[in-house]
N, C-alpha and C. Protein backbone atom coordinates (compact mmCIF):
# COMPACT_ATOMS: atom_id res chain seq x y z
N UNK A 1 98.44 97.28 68.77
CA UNK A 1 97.95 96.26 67.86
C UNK A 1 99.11 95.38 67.39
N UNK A 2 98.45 93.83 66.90
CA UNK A 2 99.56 92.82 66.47
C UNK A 2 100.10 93.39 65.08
N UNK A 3 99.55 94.46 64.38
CA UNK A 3 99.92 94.25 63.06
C UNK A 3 99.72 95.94 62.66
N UNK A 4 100.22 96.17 61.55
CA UNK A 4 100.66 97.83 61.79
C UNK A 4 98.78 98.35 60.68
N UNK A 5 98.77 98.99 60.55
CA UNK A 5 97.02 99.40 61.04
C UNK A 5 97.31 100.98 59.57
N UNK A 6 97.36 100.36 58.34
CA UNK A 6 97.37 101.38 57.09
C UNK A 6 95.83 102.19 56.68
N UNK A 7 94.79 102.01 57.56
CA UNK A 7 93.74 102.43 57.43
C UNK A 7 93.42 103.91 57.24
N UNK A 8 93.30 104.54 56.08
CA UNK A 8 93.27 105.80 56.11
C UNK A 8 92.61 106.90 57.36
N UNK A 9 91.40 106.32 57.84
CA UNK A 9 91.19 106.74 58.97
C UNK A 9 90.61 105.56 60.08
N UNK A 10 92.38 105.96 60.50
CA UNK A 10 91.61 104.35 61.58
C UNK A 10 90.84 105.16 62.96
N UNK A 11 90.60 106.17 63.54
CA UNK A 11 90.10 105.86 64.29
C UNK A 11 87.99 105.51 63.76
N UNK A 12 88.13 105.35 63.07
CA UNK A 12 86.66 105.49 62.70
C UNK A 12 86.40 103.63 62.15
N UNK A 13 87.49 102.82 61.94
CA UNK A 13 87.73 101.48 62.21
C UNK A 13 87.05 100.61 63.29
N UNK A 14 86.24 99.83 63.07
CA UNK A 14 85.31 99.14 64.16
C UNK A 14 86.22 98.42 64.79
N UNK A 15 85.96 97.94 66.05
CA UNK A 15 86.72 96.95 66.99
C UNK A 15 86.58 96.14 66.69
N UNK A 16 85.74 95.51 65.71
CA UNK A 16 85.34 94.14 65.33
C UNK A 16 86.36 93.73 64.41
N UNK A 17 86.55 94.48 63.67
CA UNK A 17 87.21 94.70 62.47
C UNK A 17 89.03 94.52 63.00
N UNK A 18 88.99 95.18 64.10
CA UNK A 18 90.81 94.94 64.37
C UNK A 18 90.76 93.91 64.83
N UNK A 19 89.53 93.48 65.87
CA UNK A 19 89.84 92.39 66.56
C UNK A 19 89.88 90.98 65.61
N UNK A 20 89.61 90.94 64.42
CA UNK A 20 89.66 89.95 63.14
C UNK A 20 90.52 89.98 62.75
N UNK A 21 91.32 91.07 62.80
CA UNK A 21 92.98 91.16 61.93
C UNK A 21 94.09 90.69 63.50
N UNK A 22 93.68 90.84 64.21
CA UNK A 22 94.32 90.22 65.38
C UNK A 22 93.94 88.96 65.15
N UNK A 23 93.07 88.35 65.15
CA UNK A 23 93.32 87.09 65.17
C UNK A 23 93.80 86.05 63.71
N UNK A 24 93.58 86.91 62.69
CA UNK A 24 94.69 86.73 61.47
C UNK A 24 96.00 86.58 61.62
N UNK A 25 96.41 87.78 62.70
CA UNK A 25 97.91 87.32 62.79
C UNK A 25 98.17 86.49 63.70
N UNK A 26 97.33 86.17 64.91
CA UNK A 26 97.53 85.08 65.81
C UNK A 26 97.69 83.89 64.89
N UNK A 27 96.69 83.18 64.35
CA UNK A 27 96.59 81.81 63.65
C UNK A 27 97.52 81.92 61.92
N UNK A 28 97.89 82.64 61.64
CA UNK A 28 98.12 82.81 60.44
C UNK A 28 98.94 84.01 59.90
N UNK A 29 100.12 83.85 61.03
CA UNK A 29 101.12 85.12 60.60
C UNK A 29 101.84 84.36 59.71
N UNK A 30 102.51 86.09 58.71
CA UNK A 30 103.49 86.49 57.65
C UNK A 30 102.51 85.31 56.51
N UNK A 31 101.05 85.52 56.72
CA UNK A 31 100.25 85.28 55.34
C UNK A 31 99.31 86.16 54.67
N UNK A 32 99.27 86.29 53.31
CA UNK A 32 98.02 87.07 53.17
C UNK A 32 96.93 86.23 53.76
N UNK A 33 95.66 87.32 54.29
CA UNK A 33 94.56 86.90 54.87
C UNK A 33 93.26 87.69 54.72
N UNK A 34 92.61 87.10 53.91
CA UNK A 34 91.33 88.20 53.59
C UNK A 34 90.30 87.41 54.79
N UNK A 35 89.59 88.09 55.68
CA UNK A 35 88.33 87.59 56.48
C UNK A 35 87.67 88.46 56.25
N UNK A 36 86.25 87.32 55.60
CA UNK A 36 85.10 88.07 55.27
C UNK A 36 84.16 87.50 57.18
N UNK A 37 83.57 88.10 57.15
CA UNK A 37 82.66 88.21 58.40
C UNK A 37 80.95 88.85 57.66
N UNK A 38 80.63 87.54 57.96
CA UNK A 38 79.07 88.07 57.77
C UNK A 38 78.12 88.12 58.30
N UNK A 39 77.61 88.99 58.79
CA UNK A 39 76.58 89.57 59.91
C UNK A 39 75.92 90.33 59.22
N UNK A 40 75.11 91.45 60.23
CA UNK A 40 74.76 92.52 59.78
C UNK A 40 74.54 92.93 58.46
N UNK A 41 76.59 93.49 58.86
CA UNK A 41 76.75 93.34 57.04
C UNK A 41 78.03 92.57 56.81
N UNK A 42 78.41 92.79 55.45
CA UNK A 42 79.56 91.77 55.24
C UNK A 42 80.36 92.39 55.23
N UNK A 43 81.90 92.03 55.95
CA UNK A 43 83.03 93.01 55.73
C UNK A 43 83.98 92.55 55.21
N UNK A 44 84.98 92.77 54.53
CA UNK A 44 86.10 91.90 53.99
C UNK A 44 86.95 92.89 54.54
N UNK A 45 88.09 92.45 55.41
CA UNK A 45 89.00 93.28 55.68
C UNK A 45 90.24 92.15 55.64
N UNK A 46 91.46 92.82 54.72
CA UNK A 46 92.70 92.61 54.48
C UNK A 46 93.63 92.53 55.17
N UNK A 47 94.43 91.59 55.47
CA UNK A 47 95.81 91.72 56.04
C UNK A 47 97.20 90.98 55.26
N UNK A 48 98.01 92.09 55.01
CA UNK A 48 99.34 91.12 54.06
C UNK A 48 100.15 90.42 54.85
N UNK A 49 101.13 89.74 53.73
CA UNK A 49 102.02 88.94 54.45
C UNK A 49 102.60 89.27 55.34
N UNK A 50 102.85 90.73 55.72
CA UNK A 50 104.10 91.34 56.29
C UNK A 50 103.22 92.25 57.71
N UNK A 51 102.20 91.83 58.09
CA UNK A 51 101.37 92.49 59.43
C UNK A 51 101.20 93.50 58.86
N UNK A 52 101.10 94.07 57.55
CA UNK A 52 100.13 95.48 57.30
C UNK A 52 98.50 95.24 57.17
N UNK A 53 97.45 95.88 58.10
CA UNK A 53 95.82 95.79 58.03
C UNK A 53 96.15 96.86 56.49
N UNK A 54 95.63 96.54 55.35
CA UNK A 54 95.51 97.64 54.09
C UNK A 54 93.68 98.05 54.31
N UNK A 55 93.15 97.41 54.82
CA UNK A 55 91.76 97.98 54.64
C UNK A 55 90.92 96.83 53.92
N UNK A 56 89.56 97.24 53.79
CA UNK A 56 88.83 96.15 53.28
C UNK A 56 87.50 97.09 52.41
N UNK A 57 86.45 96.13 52.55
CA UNK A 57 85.40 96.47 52.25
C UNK A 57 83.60 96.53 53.13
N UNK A 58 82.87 97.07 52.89
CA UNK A 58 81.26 96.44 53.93
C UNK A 58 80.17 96.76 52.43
N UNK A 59 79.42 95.49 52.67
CA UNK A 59 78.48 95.81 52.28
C UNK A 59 77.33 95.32 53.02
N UNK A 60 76.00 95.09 53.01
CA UNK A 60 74.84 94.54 53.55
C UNK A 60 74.79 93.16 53.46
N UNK A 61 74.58 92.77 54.46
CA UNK A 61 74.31 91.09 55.06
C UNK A 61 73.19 90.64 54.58
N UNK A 62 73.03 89.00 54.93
CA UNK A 62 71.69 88.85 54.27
C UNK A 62 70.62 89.05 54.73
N UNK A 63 70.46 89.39 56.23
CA UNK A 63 69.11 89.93 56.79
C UNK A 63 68.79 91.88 56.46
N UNK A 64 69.80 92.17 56.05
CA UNK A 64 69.73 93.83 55.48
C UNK A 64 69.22 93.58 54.24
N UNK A 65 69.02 92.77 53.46
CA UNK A 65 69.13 92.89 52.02
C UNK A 65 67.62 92.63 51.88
N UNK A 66 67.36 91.60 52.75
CA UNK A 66 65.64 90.76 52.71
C UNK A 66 64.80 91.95 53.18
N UNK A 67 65.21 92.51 54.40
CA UNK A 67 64.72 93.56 54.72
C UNK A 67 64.55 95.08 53.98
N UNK A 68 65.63 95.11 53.06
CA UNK A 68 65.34 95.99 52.04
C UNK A 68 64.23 95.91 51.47
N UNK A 69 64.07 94.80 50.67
CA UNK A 69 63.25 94.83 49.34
C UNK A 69 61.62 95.11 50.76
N UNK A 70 61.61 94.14 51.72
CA UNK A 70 60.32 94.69 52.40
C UNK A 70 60.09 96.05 52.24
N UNK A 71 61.39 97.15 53.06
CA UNK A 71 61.17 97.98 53.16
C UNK A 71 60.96 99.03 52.30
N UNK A 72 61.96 98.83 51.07
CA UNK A 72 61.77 100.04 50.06
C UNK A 72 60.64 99.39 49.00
N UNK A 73 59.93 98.18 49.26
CA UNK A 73 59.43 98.06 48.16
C UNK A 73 57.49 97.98 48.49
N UNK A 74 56.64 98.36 47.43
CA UNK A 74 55.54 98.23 48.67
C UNK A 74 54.67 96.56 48.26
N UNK A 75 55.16 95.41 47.74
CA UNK A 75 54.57 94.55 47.88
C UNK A 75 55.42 93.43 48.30
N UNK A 76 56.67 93.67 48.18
CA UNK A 76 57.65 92.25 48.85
C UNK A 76 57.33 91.85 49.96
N UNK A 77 57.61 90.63 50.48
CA UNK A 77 57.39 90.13 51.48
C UNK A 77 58.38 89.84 52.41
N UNK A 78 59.00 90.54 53.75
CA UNK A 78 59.93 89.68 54.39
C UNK A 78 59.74 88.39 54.62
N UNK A 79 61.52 88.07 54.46
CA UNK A 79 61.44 86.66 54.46
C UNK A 79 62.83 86.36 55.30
N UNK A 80 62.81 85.41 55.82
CA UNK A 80 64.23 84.66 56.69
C UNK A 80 65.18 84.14 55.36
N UNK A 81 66.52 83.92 55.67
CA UNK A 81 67.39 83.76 54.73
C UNK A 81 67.00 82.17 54.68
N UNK A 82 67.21 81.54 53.20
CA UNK A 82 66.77 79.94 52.59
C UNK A 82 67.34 79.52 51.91
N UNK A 83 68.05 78.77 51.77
CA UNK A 83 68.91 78.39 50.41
C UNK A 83 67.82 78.29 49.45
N UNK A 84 68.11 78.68 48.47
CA UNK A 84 67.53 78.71 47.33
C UNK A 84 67.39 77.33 46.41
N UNK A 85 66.00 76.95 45.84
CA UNK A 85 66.20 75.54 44.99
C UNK A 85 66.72 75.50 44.17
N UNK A 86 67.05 76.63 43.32
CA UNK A 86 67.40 76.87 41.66
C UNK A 86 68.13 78.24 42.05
N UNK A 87 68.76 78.14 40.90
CA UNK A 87 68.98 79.73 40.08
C UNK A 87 68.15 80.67 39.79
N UNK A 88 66.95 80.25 39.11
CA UNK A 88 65.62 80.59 38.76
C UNK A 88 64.26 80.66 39.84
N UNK A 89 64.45 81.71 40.13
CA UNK A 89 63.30 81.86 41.15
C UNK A 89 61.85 81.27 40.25
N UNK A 90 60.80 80.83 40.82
CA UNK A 90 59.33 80.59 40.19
C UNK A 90 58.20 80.67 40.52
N UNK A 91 58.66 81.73 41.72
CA UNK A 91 57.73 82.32 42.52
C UNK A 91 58.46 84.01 43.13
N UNK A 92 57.41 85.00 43.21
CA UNK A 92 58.08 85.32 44.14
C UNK A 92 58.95 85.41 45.21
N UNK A 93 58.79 84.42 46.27
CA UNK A 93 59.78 84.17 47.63
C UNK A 93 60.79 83.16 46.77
N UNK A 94 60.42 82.43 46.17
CA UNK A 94 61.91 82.09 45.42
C UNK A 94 62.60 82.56 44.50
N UNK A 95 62.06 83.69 43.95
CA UNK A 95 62.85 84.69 43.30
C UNK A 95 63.49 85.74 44.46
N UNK A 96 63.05 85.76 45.28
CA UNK A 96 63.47 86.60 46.26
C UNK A 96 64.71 85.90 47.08
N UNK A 97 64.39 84.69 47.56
CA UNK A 97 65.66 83.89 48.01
C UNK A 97 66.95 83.82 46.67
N UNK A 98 66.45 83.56 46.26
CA UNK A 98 67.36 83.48 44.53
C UNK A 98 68.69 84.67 44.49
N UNK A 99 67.97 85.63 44.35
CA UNK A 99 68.50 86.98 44.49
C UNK A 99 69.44 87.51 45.39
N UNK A 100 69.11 86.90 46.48
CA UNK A 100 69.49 87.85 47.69
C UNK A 100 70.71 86.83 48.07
N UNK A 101 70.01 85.39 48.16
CA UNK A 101 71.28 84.72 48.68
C UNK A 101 72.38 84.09 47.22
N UNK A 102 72.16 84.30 45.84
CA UNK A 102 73.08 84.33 45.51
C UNK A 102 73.57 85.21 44.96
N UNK A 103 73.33 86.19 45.28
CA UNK A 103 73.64 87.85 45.35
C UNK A 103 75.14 87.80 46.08
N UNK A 104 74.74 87.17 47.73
CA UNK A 104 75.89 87.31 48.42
C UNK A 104 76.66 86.39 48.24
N UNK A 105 76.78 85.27 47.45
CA UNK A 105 77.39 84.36 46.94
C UNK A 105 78.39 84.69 46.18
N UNK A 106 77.65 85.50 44.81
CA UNK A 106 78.29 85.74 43.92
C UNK A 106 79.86 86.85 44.31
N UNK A 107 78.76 87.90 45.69
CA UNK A 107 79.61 88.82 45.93
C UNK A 107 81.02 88.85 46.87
N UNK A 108 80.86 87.63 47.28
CA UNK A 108 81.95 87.27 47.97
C UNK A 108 82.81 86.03 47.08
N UNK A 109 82.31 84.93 46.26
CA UNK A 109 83.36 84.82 45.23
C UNK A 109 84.02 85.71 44.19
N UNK A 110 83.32 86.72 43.97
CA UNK A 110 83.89 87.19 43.06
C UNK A 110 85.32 88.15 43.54
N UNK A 111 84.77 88.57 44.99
CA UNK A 111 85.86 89.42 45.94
C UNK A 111 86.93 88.64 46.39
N UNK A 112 86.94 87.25 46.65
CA UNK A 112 87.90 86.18 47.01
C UNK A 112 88.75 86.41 45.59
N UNK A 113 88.08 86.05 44.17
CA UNK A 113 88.34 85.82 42.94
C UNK A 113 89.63 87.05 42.90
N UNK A 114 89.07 88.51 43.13
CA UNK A 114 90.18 89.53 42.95
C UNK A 114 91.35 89.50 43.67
N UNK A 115 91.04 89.18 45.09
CA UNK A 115 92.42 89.04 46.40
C UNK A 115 93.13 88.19 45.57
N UNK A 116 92.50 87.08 45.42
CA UNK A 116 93.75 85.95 44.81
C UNK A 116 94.11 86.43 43.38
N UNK A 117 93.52 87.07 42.63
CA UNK A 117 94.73 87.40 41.18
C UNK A 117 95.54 88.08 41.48
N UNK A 118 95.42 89.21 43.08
CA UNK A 118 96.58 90.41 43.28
C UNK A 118 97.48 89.47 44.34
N UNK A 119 96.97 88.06 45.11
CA UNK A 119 97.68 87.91 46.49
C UNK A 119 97.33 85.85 45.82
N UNK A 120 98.41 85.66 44.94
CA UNK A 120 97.96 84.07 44.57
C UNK A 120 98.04 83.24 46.32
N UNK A 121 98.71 83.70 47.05
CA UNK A 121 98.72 82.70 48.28
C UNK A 121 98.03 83.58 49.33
N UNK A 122 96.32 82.90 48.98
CA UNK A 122 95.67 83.86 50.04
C UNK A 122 94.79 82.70 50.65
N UNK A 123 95.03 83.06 52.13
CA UNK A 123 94.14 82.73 52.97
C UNK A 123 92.60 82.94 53.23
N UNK A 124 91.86 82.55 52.82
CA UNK A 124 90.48 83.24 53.23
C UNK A 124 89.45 82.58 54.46
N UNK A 125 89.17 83.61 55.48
CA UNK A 125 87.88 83.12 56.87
C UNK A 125 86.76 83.64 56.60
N UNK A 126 86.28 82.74 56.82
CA UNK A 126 84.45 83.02 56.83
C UNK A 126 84.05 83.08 58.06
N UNK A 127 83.53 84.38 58.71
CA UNK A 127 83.24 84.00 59.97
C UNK A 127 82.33 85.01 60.33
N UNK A 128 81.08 84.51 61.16
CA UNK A 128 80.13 85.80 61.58
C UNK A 128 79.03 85.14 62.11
N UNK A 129 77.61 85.73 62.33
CA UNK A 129 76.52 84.71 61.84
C UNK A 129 75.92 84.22 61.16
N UNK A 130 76.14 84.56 59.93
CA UNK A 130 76.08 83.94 58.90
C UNK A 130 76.65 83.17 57.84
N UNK A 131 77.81 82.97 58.63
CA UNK A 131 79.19 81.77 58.07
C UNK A 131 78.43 80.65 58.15
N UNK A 132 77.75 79.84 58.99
CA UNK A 132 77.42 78.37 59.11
C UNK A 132 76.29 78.28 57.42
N UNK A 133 75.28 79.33 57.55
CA UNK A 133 74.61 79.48 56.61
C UNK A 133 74.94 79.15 55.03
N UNK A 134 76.08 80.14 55.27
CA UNK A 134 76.99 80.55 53.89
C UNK A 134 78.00 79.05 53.11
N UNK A 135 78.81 78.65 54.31
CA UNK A 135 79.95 78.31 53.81
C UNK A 135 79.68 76.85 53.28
N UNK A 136 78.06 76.22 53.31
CA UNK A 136 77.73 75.25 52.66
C UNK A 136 77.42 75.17 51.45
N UNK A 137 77.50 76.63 51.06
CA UNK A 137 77.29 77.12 49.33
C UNK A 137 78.68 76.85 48.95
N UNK A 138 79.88 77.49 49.44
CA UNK A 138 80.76 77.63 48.46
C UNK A 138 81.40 76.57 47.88
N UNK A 139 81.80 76.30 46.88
CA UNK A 139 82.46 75.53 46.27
C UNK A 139 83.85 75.82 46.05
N UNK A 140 84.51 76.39 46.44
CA UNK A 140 85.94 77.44 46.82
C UNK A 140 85.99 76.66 48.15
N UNK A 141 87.74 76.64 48.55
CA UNK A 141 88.21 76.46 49.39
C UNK A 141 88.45 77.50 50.63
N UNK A 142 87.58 77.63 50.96
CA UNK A 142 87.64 79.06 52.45
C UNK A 142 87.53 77.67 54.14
N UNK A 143 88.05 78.29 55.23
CA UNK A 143 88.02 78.42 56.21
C UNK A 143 86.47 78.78 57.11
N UNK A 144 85.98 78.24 57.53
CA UNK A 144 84.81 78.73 58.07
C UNK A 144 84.99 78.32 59.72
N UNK A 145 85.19 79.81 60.39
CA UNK A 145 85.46 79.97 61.83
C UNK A 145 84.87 80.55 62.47
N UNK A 146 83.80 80.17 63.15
CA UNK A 146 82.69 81.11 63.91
C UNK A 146 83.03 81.65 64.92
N UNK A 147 84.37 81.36 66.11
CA UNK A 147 84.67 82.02 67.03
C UNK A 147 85.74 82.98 66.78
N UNK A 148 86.07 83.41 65.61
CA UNK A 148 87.63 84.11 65.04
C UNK A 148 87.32 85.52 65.51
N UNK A 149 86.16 86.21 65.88
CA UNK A 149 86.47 87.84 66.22
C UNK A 149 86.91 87.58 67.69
N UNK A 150 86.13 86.27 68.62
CA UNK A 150 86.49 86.08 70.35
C UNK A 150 88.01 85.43 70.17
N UNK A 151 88.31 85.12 69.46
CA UNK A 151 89.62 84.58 69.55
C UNK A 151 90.71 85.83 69.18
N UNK A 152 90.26 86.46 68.48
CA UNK A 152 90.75 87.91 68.35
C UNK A 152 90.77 89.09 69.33
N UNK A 153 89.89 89.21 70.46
CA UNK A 153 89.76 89.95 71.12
C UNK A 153 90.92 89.79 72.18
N UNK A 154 90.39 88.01 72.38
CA UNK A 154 91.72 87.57 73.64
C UNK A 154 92.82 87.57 73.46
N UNK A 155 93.09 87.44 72.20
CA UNK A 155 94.76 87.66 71.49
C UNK A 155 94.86 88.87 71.84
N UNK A 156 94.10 89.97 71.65
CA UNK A 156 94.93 91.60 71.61
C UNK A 156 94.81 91.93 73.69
N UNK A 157 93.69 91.04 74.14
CA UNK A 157 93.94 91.12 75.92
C UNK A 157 95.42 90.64 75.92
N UNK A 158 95.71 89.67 75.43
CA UNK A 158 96.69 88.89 75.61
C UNK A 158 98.37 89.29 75.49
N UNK A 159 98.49 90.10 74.04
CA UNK A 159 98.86 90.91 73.64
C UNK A 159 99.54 92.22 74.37
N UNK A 160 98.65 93.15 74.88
CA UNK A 160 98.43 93.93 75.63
C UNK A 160 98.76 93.64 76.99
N UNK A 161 98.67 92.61 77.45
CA UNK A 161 99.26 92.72 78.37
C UNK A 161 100.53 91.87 79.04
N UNK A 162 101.08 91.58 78.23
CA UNK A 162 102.30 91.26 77.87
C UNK A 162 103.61 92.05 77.91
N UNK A 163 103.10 93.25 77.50
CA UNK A 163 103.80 94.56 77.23
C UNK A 163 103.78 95.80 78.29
């Protein structure tokens, strides 16, 4: 790997996940770099100035979350992710969009909010399938890169065989 790998148990570390910190240090060495990736679910995984991966975080994406309330609940309705009109849902499905998508709003400014009080010069990528979705909400200065895990993969081919 491009960058030394502090993960308490890395072999249990997704490939997705290194292959994002590879391409952190490709485009953006000796910086801090938080890339959130949102899919599935959302991951925030860390890399410092100095090529250490410290680890990150996952929680549920926005098609896990919609699908929750269907599933654990017995009258919600699935629904596709929507930007929301308001803050204030005034209906069901717009209380439900409300919720969910500025749920993940909130939960990824507020996680940007912490990196930068511990790391003031931080880089942040938005990237997944649900970056294009997302990154028209934020009002924060992030990066939004939809090919950064394939650009990561070919860096560590690249990498690798070099050596």
């Amino acid at each position: 790997m491009p960058f030394i790998n502090e993960y308490d148990t890395p072999l249990t570390l997704g490939e997705d996940r290194l292959a994002l910190m590879a391409a952190a240090v490709k485009h953006f060495p000796n910086n801090n770099v938080l890339v959130i990736d949102v899919g599935s679910c959302i991951t925030y995984d860390f890399l410092d100035a100095h090529q250490h991966y410290l680890g990150g975080a996952i929680s549920p994406g926005l098609s896990m979350r919609y699908k929750s309330l269907k599933t654990f609940t017995s009258r919600l309705p699935l629904l596709s992710p929507k930007v929301p009109d308001s803050l204030t849902g005034t209906s069901t499905e717009a209380s439900i969009h409300s919720g969910v998508v500025h749920g993940v709003l909130l939960e990824i400014e507020g996680t940007i909010e912490a990196y930068q009080n511990k790391y003031s010069d931080l880089t942040v990528i938005l990237t997944g399938g649900d970056a294009d979705f997302l990154c028209k909400q934020f009002k924060i200065s992030i990066f939004a890169h939809s090919n950064f895990l394939l650009e990561g993969l070919n860096f560590l081919l690249e990498f690798n065989s070099n050596e």
